[in-house]
N, C-alpha and C. Protein backbone atom coordinates (compact mmCIF):
# COMPACT_ATOMS: atom_id res chain seq x y z
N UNK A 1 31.64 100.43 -32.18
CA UNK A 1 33.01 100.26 -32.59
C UNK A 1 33.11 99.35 -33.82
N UNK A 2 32.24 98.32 -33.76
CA UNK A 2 32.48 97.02 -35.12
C UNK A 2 31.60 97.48 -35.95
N UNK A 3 30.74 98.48 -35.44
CA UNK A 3 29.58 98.89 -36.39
C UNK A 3 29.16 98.06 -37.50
N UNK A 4 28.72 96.70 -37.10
CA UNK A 4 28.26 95.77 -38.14
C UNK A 4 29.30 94.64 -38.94
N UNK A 5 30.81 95.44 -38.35
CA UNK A 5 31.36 94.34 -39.54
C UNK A 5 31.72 93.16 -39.16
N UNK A 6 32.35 92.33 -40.07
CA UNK A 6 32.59 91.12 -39.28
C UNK A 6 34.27 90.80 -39.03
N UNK A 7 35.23 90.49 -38.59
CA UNK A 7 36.65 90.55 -38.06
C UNK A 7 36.68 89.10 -38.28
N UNK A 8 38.21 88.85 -38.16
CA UNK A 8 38.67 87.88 -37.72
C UNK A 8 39.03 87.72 -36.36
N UNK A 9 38.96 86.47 -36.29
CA UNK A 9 39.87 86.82 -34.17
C UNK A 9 40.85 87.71 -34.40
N UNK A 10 42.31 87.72 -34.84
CA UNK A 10 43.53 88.37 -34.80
C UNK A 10 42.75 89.91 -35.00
N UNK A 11 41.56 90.00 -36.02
CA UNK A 11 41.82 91.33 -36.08
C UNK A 11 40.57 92.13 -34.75
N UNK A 12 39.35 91.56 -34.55
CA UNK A 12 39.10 91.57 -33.18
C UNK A 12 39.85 91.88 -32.17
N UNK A 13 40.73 90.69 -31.79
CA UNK A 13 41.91 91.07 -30.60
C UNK A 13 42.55 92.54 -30.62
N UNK A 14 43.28 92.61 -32.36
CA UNK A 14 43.70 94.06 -32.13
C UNK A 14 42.82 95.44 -32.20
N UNK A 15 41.89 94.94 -32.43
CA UNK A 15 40.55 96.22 -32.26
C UNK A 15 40.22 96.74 -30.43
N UNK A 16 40.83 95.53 -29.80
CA UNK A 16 39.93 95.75 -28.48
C UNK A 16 38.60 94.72 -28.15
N UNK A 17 38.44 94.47 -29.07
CA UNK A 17 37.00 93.74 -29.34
C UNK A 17 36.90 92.24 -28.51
N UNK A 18 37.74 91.66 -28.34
CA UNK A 18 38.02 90.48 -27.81
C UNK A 18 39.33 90.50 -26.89
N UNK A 19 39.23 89.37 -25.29
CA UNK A 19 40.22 90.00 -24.44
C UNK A 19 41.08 88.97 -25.25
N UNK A 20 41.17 87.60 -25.71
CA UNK A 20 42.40 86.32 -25.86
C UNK A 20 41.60 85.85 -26.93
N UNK A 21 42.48 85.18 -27.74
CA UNK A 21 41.76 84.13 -28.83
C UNK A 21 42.09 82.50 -28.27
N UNK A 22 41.50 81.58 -28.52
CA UNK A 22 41.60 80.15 -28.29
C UNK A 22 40.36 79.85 -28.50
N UNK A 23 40.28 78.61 -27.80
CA UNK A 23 39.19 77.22 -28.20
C UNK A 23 37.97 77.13 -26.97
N UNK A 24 37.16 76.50 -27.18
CA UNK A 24 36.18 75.69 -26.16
C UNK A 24 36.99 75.72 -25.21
N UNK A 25 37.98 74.75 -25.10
CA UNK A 25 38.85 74.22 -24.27
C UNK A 25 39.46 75.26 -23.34
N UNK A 26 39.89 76.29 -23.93
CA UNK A 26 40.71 77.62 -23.39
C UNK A 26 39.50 78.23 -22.54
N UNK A 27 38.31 78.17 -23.37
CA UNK A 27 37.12 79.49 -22.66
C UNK A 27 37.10 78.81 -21.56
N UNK A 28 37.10 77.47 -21.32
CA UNK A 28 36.25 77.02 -20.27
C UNK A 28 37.68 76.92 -18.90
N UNK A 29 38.70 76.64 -19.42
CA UNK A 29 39.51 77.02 -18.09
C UNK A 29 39.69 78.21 -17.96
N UNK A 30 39.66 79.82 -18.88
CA UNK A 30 39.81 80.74 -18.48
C UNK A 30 38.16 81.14 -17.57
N UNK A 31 37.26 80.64 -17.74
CA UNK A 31 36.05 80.64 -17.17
C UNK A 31 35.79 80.09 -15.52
N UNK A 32 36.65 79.16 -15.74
CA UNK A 32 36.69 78.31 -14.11
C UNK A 32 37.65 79.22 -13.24
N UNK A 33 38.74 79.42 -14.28
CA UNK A 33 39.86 80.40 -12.78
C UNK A 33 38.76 81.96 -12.58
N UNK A 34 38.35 82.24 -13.37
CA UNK A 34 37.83 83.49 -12.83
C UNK A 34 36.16 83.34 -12.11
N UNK A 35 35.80 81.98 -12.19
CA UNK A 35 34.99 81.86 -11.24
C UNK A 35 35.67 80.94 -10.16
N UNK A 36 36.86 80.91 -9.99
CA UNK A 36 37.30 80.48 -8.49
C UNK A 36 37.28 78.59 -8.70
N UNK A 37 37.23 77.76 -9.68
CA UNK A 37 37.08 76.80 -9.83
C UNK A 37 38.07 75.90 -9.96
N UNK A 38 38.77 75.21 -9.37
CA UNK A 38 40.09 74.52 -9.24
C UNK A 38 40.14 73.58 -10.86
N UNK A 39 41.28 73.26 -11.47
CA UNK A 39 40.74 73.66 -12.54
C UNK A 39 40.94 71.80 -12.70
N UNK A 40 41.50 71.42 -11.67
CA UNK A 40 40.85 69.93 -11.48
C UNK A 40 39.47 69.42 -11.06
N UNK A 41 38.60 70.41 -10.84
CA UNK A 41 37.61 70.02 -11.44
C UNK A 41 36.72 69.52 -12.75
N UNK A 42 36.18 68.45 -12.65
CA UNK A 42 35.44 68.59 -13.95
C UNK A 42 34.45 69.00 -14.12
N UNK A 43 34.68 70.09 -15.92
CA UNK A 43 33.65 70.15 -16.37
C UNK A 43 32.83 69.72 -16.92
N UNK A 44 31.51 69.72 -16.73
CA UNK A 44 30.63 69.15 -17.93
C UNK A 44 30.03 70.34 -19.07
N UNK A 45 30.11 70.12 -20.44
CA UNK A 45 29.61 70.89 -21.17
C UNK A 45 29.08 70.65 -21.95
N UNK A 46 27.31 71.25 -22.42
CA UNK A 46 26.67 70.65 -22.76
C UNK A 46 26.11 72.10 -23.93
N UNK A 47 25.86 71.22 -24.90
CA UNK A 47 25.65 71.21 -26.53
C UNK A 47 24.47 71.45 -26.70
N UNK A 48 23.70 72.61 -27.73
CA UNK A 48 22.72 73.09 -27.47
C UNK A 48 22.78 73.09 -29.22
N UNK A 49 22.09 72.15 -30.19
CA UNK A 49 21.60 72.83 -31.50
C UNK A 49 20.13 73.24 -31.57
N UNK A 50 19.94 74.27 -32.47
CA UNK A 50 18.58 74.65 -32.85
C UNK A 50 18.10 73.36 -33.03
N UNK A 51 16.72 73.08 -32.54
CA UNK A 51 15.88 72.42 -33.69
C UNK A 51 15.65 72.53 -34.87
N UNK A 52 15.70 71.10 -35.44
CA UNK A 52 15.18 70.96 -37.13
C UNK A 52 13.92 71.09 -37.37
N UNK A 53 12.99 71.63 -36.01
CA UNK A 53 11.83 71.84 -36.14
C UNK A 53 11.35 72.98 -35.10
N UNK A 54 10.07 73.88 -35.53
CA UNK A 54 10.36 75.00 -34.67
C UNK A 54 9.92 74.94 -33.25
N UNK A 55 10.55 75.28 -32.43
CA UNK A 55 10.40 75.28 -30.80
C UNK A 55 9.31 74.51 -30.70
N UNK A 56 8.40 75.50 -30.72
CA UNK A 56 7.00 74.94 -30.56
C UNK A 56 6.14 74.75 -31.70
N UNK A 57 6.36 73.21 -31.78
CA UNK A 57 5.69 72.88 -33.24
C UNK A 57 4.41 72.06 -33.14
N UNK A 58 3.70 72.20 -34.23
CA UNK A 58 2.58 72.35 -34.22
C UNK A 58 1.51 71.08 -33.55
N UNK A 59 0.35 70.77 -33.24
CA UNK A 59 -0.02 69.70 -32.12
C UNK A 59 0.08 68.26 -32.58
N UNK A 60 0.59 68.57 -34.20
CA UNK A 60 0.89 66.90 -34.95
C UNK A 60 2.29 66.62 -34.32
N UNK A 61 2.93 67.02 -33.95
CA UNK A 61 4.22 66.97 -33.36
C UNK A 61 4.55 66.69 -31.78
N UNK A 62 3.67 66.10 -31.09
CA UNK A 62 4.31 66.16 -29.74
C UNK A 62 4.87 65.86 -28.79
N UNK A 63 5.53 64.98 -29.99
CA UNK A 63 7.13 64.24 -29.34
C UNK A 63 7.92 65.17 -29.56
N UNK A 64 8.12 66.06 -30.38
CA UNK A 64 9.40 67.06 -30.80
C UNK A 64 9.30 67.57 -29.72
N UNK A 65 7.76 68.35 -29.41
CA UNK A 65 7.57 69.61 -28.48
C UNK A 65 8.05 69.08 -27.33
N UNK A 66 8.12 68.14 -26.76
CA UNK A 66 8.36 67.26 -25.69
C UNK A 66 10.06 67.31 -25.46
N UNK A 67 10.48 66.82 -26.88
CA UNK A 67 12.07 66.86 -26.43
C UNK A 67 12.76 68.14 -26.49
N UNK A 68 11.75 68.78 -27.15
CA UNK A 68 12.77 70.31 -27.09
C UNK A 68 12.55 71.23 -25.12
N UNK A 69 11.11 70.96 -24.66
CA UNK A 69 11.09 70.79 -23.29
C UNK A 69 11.64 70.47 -22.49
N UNK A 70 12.34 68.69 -22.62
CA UNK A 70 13.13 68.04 -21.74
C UNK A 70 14.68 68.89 -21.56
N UNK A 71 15.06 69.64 -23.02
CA UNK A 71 16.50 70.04 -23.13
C UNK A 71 16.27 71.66 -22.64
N UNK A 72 15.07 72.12 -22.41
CA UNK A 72 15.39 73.00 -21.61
C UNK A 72 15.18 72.99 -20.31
N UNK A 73 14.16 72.20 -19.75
CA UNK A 73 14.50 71.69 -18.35
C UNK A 73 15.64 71.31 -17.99
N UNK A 74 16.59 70.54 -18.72
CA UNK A 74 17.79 69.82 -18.40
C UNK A 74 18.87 71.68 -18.35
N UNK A 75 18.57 72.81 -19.29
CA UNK A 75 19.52 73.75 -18.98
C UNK A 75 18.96 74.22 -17.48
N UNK A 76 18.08 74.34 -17.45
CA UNK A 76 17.83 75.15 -15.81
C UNK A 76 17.92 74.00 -14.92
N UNK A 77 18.07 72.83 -14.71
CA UNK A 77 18.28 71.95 -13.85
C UNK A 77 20.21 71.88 -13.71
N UNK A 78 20.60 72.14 -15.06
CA UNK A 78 21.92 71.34 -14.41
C UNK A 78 23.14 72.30 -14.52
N UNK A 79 22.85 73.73 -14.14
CA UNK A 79 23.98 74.72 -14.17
C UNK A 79 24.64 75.04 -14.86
N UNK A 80 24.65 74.74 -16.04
CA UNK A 80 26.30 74.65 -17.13
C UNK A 80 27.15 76.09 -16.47
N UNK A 81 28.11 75.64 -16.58
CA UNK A 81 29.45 76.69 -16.60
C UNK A 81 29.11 77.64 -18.07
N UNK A 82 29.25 77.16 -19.10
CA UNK A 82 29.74 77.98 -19.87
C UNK A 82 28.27 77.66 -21.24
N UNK A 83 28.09 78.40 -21.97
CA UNK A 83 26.93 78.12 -23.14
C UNK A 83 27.26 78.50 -24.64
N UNK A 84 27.42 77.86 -25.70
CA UNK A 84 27.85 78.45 -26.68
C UNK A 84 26.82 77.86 -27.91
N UNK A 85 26.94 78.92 -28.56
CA UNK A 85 25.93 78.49 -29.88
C UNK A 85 26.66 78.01 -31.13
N UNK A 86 25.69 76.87 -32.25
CA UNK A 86 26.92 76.61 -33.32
C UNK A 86 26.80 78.08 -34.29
N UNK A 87 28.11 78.00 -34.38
CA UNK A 87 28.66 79.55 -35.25
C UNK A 87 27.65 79.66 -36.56
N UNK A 88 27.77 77.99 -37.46
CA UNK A 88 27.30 77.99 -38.38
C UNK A 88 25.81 78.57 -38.69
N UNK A 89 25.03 78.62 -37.42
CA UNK A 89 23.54 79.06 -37.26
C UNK A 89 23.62 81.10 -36.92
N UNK A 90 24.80 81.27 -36.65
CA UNK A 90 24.74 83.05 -36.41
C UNK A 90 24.70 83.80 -37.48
């Protein structure tokens, strides 16, 4: 349907392409009611940038390799609700 191109939200929305436009803020309470989540709960949401160095970098490095480890242990340890990437890197 987008066959490659790129939209704006408004024009997304009217394509079909997207169900609502809003924020972080919006995804994550429209995310909690449809997983059943009282929406006085809190969320925690947690921030994921690429490394300034690559994943697995090379054996002069193995403090990087180490912290880029810890932050993915920390995603499979601590559930996040919701995951988003920075735009600026897509």
């Amino acid at each position: 349907m987008a066959r490659g191109r790129v939209w704006t939200g408004r024009q997304a929305l009217e394509r079909g392409l997207v169900d609502e436009l809003g924020d972080l803020t919006s995804a994550v309470r429209r995310a909690k009611a449809l997983a059943g989540i009282p929406e006085r709960i809190e969320s925690r949401v947690l921030t994921m940038r690429p490394p300034k160095v690559a994943l697995l970098p090379a054996p002069a490095a193995p403090a990087a390799w180490l912290d880029e480890m810890r932050r993915l242990i920390e995603l499979t340890t601590d559930r996040p609700l919701l995951l988003m990437s920075d735009p600026s890197v897509l």
